[in-house]
Protein backbone atom coordinates (compact mmCIF):
# COMPACT_ATOMS: atom_id res chain seq x y z
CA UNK A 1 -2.88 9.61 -2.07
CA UNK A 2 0.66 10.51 -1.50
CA UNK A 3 2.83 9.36 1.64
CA UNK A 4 5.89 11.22 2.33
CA UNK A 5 8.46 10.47 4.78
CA UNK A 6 10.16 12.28 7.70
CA UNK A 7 13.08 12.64 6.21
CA UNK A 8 11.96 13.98 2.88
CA UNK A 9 9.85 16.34 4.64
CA UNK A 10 12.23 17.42 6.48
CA UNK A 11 14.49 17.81 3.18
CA UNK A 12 11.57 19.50 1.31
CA UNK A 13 11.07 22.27 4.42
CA UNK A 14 15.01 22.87 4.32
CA UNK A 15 14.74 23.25 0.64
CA UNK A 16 11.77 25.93 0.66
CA UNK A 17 13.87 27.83 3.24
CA UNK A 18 16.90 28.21 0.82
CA UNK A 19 14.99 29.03 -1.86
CA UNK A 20 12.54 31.60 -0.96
CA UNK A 21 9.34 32.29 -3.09
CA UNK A 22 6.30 32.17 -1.61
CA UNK A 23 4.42 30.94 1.44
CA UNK A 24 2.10 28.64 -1.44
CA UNK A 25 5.16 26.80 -2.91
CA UNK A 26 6.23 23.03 -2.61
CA UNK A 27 8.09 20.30 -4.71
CA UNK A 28 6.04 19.69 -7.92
CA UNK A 29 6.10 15.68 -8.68
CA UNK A 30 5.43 14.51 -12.12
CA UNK A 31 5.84 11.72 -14.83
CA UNK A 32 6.26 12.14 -18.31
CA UNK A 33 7.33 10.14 -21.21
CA UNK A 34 10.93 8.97 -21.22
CA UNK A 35 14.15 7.25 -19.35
CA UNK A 36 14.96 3.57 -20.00
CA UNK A 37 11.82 2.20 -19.06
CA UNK A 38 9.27 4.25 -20.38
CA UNK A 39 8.24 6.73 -17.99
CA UNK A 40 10.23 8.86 -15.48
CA UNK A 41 9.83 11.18 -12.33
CA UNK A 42 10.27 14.73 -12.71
CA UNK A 43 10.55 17.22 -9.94
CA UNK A 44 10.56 21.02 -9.40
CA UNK A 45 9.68 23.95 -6.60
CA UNK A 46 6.66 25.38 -7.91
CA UNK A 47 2.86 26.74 -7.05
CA UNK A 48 0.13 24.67 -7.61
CA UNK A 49 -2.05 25.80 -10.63
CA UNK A 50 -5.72 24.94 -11.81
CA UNK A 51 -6.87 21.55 -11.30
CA UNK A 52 -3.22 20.07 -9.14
CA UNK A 53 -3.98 18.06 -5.94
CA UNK A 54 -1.90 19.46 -3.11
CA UNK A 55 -0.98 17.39 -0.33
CA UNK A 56 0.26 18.39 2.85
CA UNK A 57 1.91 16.28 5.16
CA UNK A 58 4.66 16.38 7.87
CA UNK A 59 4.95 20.15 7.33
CA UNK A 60 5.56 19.78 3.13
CA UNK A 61 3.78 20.44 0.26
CA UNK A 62 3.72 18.29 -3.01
CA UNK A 63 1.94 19.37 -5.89
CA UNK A 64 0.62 16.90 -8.27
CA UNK A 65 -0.92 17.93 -11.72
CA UNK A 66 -3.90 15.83 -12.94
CA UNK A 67 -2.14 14.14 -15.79
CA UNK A 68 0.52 12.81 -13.35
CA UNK A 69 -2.10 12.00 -10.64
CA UNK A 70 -2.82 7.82 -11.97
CA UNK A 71 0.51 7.19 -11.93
CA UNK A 72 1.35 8.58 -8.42
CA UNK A 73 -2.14 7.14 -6.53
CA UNK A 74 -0.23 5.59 -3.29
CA UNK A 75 3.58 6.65 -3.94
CA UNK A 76 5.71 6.90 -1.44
CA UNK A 77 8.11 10.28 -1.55
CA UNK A 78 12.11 8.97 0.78
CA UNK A 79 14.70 11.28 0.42
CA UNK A 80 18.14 9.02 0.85
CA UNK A 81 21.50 10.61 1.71
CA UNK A 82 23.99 8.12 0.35
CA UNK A 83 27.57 7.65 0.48
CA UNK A 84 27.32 7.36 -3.66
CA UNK A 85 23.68 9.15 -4.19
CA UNK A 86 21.49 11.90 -2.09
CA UNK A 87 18.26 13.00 -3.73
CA UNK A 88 14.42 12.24 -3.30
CA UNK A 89 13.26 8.43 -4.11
CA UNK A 90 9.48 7.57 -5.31
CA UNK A 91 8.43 4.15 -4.34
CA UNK A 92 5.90 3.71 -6.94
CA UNK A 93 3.28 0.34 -6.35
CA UNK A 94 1.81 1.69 -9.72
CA UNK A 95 5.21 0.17 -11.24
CA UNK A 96 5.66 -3.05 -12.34
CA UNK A 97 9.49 -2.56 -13.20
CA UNK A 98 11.83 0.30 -12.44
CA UNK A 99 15.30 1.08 -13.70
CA UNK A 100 18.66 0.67 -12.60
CA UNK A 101 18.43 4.38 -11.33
CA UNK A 102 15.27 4.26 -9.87
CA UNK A 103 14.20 7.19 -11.72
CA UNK A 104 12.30 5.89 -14.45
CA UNK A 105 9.48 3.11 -14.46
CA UNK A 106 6.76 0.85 -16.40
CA UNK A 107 3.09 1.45 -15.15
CA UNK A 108 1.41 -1.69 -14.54
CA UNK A 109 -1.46 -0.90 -16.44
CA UNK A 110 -0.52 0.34 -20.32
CA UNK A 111 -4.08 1.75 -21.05
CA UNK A 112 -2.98 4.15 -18.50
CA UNK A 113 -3.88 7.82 -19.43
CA UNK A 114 -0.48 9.61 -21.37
CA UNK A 115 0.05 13.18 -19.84
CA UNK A 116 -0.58 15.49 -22.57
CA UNK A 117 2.78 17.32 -21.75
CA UNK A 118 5.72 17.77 -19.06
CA UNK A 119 4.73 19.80 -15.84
């Protein structure tokens, strides 16, 4: 579903360790309505709740809620330590156009399902 990186795992594990909360926590990813191009990427330590996919792998845990799951099928999860810009970086196949910032996108299909609200 999800592919994530070695280098946002590793980011991710360093993350949970500074942050203390709970052995079931990981980085909550999640679209909802807004940013220049219509939808954008929101992301937050949290426990996964009813009906969120959890996915596992290189030693991290993402948590994806079922309203966010279409537009994340296949995403890839980088984490980029810039001279300008460090953060974590979805490459999204689901998109057919991204912004500037690469934090906000247009789904290729616009029948896609709207989340009923922000996770």
């Amino acid at each position: 579903m999800i592919q994530v990186t070695q280098e946002a795992a590793d980011q991710l594990r360093a993350l949970l360790a500074a942050n203390p909360g709970g052995e079931r926590r990981g980085l909550r990813l999640a679209v909802e309505r807004g940013g220049c191009a219509g939808w954008q990427y929101s992301m937050k330590l949290d426990e996964p709740g009813e009906g969120d996919t959890v996915v596992e792998e290189a030693g991290a845990r993402i948590i994806i809620g079922a309203e966010s799951e279409p537009f994340l099928r296949e995403v890839r999860l980088d984490f980029k330590d810039d001279l300008n810009d460090a953060g974590f970086r979805v490459d999204n196949p689901n998109a057919v156009r991204s912004c500037g910032c690469g934090t906000s996108f247009e789904p290729v299909s616009p029948t896609t399902p709207e989340p009923s609200h922000p996770t």
